[in-house]
C-alpha atoms as a PDB file:
ATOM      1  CA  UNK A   1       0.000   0.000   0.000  1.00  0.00           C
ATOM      2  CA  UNK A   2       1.351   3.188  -0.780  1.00  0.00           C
ATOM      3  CA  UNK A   3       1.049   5.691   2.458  1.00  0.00           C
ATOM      4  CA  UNK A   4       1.914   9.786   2.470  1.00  0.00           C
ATOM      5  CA  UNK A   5       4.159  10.496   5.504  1.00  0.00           C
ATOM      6  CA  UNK A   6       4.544  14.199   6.736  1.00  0.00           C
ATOM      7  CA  UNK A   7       8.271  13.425   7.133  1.00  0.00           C
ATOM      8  CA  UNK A   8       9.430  10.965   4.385  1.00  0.00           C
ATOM      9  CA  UNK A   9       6.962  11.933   1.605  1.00  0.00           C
ATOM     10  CA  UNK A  10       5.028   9.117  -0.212  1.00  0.00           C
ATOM     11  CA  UNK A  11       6.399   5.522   0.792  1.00  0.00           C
ATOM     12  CA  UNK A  12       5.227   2.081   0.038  1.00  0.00           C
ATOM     13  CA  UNK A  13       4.371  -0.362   2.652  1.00  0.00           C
ATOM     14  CA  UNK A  14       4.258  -4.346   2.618  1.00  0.00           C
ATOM     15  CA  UNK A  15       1.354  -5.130   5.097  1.00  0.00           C
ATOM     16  CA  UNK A  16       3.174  -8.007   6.046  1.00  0.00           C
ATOM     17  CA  UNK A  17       5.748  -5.674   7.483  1.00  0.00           C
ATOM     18  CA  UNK A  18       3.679  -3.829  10.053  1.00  0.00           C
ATOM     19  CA  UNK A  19       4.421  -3.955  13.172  1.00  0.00           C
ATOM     20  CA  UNK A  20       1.792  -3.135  16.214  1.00  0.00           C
ATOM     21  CA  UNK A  21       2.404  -1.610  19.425  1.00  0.00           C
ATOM     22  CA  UNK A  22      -1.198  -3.152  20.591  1.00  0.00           C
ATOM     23  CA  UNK A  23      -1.124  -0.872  23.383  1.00  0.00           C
ATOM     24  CA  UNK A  24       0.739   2.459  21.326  1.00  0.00           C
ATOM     25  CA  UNK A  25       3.385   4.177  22.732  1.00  0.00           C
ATOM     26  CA  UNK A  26       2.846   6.324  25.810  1.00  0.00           C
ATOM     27  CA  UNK A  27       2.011   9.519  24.659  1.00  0.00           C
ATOM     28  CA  UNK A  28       0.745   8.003  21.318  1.00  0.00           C
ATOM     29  CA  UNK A  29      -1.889   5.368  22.391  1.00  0.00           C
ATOM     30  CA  UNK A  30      -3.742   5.961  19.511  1.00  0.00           C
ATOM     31  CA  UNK A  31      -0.993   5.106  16.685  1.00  0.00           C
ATOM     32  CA  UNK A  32      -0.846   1.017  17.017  1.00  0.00           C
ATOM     33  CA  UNK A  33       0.393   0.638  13.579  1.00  0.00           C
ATOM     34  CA  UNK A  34       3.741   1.257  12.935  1.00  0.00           C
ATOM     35  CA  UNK A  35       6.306   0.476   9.418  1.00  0.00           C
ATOM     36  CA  UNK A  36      10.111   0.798  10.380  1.00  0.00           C
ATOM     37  CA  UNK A  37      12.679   2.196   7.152  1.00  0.00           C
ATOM     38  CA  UNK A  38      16.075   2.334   7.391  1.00  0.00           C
ATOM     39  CA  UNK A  39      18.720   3.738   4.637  1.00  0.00           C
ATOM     40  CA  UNK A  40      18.183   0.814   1.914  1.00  0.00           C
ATOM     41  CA  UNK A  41      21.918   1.742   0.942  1.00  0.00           C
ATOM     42  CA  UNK A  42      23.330   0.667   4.026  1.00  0.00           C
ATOM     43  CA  UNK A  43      23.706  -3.272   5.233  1.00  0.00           C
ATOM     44  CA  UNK A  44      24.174  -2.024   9.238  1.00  0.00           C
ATOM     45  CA  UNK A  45      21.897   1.142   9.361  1.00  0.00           C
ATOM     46  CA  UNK A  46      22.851   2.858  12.446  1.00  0.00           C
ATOM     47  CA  UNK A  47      19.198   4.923  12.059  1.00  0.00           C
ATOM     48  CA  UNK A  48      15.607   4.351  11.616  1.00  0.00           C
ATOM     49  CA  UNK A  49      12.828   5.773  11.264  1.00  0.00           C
ATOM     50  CA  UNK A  50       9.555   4.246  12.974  1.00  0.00           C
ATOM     51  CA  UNK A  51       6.608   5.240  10.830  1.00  0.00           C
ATOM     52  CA  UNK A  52       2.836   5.884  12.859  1.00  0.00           C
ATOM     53  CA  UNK A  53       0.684   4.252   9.649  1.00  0.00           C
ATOM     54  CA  UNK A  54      -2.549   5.851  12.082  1.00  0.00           C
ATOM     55  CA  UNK A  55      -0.862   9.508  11.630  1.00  0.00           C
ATOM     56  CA  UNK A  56       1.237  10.952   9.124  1.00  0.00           C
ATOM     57  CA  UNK A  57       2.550  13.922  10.725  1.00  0.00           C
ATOM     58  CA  UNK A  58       4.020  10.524  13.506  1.00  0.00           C
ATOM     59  CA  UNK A  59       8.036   9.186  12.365  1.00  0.00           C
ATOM     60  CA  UNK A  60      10.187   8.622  15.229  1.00  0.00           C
ATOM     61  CA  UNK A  61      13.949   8.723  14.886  1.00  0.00           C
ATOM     62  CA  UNK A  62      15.610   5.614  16.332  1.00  0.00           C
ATOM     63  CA  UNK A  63      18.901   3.639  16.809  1.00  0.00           C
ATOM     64  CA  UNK A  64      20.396   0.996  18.139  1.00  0.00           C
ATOM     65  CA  UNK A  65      22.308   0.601  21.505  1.00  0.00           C
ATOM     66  CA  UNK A  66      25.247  -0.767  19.898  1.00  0.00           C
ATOM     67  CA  UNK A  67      25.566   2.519  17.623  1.00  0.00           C
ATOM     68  CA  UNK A  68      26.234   4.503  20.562  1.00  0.00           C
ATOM     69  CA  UNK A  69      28.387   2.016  22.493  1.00  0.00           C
ATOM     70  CA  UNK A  70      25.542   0.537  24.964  1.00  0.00           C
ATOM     71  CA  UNK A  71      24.696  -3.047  25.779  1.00  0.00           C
ATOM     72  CA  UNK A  72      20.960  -3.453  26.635  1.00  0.00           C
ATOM     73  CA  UNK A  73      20.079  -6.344  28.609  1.00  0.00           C
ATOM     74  CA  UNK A  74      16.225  -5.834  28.991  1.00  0.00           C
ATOM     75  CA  UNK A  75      14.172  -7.906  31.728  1.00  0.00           C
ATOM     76  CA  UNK A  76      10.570  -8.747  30.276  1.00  0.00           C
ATOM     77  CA  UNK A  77       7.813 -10.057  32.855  1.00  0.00           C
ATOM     78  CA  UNK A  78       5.596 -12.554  31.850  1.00  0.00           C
ATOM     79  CA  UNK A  79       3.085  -9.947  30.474  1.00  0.00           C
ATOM     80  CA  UNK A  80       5.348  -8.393  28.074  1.00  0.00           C
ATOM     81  CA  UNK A  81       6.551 -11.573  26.980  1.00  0.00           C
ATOM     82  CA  UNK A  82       3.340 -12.861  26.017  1.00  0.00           C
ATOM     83  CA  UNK A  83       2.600  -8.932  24.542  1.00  0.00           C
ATOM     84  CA  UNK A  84       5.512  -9.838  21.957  1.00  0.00           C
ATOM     85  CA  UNK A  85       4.799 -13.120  21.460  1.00  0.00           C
ATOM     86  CA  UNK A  86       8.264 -13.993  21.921  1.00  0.00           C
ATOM     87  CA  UNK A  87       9.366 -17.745  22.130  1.00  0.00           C
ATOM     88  CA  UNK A  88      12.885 -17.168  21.378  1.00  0.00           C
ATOM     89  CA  UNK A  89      15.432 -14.282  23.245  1.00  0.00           C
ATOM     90  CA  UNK A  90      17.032 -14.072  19.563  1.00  0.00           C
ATOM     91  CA  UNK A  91      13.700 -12.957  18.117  1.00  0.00           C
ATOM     92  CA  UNK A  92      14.415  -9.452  20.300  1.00  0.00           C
ATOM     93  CA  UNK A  93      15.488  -6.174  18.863  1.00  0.00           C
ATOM     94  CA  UNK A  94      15.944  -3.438  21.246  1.00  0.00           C
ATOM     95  CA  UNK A  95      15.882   0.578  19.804  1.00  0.00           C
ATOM     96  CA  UNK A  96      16.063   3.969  21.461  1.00  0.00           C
ATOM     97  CA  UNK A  97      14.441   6.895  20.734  1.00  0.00           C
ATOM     98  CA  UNK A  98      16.064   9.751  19.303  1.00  0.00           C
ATOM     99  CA  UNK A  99      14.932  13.437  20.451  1.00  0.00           C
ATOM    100  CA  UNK A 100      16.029  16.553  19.630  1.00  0.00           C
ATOM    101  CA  UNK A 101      17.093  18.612  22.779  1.00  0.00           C
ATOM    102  CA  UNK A 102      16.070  22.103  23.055  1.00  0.00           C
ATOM    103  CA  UNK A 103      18.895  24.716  22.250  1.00  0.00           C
ATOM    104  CA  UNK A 104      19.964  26.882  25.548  1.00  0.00           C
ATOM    105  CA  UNK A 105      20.188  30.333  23.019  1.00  0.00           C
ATOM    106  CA  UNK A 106      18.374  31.869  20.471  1.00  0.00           C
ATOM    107  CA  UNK A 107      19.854  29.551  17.947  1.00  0.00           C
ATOM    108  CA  UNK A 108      17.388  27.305  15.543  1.00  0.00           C
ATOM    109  CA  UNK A 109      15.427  24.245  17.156  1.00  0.00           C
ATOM    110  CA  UNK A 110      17.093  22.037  14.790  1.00  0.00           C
ATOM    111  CA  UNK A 111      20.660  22.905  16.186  1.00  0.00           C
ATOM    112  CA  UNK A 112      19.752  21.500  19.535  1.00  0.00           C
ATOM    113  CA  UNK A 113      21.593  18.385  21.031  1.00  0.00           C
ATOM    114  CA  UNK A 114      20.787  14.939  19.492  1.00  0.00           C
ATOM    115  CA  UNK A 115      19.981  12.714  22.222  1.00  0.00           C
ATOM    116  CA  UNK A 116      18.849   9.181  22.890  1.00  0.00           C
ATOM    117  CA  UNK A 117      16.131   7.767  25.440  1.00  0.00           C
ATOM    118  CA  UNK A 118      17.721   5.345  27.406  1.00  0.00           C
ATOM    119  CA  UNK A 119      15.415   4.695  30.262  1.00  0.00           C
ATOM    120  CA  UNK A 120      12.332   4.029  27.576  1.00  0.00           C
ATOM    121  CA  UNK A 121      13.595   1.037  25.115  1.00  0.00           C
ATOM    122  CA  UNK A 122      11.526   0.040  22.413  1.00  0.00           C
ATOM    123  CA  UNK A 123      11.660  -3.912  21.958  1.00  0.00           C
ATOM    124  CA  UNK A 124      10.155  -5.960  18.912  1.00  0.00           C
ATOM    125  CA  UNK A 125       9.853  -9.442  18.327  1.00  0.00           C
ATOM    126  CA  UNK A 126      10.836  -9.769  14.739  1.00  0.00           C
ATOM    127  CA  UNK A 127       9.312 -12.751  13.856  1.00  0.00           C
ATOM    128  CA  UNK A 128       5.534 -11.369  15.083  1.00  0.00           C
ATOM    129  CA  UNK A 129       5.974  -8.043  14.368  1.00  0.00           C
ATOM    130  CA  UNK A 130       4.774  -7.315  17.987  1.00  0.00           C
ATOM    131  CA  UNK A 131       6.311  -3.887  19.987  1.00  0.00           C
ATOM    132  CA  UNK A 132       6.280  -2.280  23.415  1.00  0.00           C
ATOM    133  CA  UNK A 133       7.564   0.226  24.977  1.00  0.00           C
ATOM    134  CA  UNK A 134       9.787  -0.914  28.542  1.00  0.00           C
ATOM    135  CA  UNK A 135       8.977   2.156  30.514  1.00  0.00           C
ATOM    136  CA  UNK A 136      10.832   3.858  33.176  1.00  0.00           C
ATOM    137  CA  UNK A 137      14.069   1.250  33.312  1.00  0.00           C
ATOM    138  CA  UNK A 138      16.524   2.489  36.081  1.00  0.00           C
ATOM    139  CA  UNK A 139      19.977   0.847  35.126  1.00  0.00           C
ATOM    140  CA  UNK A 140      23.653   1.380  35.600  1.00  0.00           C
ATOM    141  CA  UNK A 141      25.940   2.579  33.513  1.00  0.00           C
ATOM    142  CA  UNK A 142      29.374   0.870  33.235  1.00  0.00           C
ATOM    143  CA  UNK A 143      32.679   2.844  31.678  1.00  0.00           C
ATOM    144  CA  UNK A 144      35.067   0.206  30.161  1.00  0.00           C
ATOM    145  CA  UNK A 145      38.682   1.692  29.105  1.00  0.00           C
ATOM    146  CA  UNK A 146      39.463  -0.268  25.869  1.00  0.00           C
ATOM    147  CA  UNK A 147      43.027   1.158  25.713  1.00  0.00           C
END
């Protein structure tokens, strides 16, 4: 199907390829379906973009942990586990949001700080095509010297 994004102009989408946040994304309850594009040029895209299908003006920047030197290691209750459908740990992607920080001067929005939401982790099961949204993760950070 052929769908008209705000962001990335007219794209075409293989329903097969949907994925589903059955209960949204906080803030976004109402946009459940959801197409992912990365750069089709590029065999490890380091960015995505995470298409709303319910609202066009919707595209989330993401990337992975491992493009900004993290290791996730995500704990799923039974719930969420069931939510994804998962069977398998290897069926588990994990990507952060990307958000745009707000400049401290007068200078343009779009000049702000490029940040990533750490504490919020999206995680799909590839194989179902089901997402969520791990809310409000406190973790600790780790600094390894790899000189």
């Amino acid at each position: 199907m052929l769908f008209n994004s705000s962001q990335l102009g007219a794209v075409e989408v293989d329903e097969t390829t949907i994925i589903t946040f059955a209960n949204g994304i906080p803030a976004l309850e109402n946009c459940t379906r959801f197409k992912l594009f990365h750069d089709a040029d590029k065999t490890q895209p380091s960015v995505f973009w995470l298409q709303s299908l319910d609202n066009p003006d919707i595209t989330i920047s993401l990337t992975t942990p491992q493009a900004l030197g993290v290791r996730f290691e995500v704990e799923l209750d039974d719930a969420e586990v069931a939510q994804l459908a998962l069977t398998n740990p290897g069926e588990a992607a994990i990507l952060l949001m990307l958000y745009q920080e707000q400049a401290d001067d007068d200078s343009h929005p779009a000049l702000g700080r490029l940040s990533a939401n750490l504490r919020n982790p999206l995680v799909f099961n590839l194989s179902s095509r089901q997402a969520l949204q791990k809310t409000g993760l406190v973790f600790d950070i780790l600094v390894h010297n790899k000189a």
